[in-house]
C-alpha atoms as a PDB file:
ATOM      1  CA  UNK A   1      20.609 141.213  70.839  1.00  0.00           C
ATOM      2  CA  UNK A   2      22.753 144.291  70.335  1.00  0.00           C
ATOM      3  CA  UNK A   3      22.366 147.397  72.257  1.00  0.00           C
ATOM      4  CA  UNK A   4      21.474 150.097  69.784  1.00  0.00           C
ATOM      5  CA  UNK A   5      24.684 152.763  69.839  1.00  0.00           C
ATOM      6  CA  UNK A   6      22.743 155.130  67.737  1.00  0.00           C
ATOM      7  CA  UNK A   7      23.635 158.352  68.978  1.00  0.00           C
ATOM      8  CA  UNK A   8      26.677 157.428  70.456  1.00  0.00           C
ATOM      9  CA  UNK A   9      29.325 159.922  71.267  1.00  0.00           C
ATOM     10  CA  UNK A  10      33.143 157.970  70.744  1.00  0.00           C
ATOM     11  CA  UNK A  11      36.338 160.114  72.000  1.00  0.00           C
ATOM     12  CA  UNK A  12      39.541 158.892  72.435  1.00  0.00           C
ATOM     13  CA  UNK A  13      41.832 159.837  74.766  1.00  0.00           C
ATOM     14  CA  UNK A  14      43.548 163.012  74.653  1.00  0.00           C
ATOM     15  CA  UNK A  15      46.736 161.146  75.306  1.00  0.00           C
ATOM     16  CA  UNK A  16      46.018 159.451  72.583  1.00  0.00           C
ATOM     17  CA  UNK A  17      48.556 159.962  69.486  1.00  0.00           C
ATOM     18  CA  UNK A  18      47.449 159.543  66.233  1.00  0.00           C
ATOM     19  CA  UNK A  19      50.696 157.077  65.566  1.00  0.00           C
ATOM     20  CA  UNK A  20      50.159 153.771  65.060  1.00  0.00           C
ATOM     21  CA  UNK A  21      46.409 154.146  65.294  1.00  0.00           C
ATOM     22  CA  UNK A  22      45.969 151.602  67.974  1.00  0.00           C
ATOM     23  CA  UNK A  23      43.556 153.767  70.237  1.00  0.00           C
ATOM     24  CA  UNK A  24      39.626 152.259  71.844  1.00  0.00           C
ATOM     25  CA  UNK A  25      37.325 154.712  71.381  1.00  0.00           C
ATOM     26  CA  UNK A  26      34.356 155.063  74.555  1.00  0.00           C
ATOM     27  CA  UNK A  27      30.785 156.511  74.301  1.00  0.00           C
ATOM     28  CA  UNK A  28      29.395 157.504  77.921  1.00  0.00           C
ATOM     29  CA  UNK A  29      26.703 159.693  76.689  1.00  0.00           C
ATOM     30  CA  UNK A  30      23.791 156.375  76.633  1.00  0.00           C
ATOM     31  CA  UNK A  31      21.825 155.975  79.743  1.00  0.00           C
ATOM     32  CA  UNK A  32      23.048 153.028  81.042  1.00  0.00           C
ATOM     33  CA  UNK A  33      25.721 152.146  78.902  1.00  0.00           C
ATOM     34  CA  UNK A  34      29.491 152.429  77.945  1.00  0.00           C
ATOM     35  CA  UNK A  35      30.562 151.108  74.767  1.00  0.00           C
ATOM     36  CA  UNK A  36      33.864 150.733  73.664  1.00  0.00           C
ATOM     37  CA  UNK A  37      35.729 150.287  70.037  1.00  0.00           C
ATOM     38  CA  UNK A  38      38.383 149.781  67.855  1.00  0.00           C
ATOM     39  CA  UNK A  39      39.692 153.049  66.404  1.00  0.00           C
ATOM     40  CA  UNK A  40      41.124 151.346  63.509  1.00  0.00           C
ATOM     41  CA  UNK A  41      36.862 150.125  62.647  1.00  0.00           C
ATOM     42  CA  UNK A  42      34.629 152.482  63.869  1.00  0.00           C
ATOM     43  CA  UNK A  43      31.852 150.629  61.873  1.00  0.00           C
ATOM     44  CA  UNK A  44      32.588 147.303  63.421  1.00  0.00           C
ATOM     45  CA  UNK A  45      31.460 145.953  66.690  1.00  0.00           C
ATOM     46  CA  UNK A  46      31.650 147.587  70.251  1.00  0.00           C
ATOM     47  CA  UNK A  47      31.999 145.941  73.675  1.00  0.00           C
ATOM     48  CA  UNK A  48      29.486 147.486  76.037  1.00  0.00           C
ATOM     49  CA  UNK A  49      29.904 147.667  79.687  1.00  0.00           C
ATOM     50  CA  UNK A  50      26.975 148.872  82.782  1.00  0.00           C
ATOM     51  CA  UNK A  51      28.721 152.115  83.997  1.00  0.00           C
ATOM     52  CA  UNK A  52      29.528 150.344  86.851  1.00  0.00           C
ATOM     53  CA  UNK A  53      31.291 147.534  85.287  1.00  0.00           C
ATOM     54  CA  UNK A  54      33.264 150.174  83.375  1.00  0.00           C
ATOM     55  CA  UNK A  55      34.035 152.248  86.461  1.00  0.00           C
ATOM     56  CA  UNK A  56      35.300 148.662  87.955  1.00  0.00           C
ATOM     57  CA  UNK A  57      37.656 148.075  84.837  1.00  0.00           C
ATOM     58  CA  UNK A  58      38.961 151.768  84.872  1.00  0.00           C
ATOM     59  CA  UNK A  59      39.775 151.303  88.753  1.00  0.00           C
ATOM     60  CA  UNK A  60      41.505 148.637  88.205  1.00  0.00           C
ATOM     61  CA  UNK A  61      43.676 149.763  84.616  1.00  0.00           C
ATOM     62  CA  UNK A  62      44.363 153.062  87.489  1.00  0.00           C
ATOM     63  CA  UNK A  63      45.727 150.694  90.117  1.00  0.00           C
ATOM     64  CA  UNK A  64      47.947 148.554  88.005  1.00  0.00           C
ATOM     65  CA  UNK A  65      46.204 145.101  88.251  1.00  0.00           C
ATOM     66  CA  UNK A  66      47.015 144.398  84.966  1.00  0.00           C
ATOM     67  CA  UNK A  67      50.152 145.410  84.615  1.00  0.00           C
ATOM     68  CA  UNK A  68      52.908 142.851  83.446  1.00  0.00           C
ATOM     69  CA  UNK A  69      55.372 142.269  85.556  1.00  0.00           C
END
C-alpha cells in the first residue's frame, strides 16, 4: 500500500542547478514521513523514509560513508 503524498511539499536543493536535470526532490511537510523523487518524473513513484531513517541517510551522505574511493 502506498502512502498517500497528497499535499506534499517537493524542493530541491538550492545547490541544485537546473543542468542536466538530475536533482531528487524531498517532501518533509507529512507527519511522519519523507518522500523522495526523481526530478526528471515528478508524477512517478517516490521512496518514502520515517524521519528518522532519513535523518540516518542524511548523516551518513554528511560524513562521507558513501563516498567512492
Amino acid at each position: 500500500m502506498s502512502p498517500d503524498l497528497t499535499g506534499a511539499e517537493f524542493h530541491k536543493s538550492s545547490l541544485s542547478t537546473n543542468e542536466g536535470a538530475n536533482c531528487v526532490e524531498v517532501a518533509t511537510n507529512l507527519p511522519g514521513l519523507v518522500a523522495v523523487r526523481d526530478s526528471k518524473d515528478p508524477s512517478g513513484p517516490a521512496l518514502t523514509f520515517t524521519p528518522a531513517q532519513w535523518r540516518s541517510f542524511i548523516g551518513r551522505v554528511n560524513t562521507g560513508a558513501f563516498d567512492t574511493p
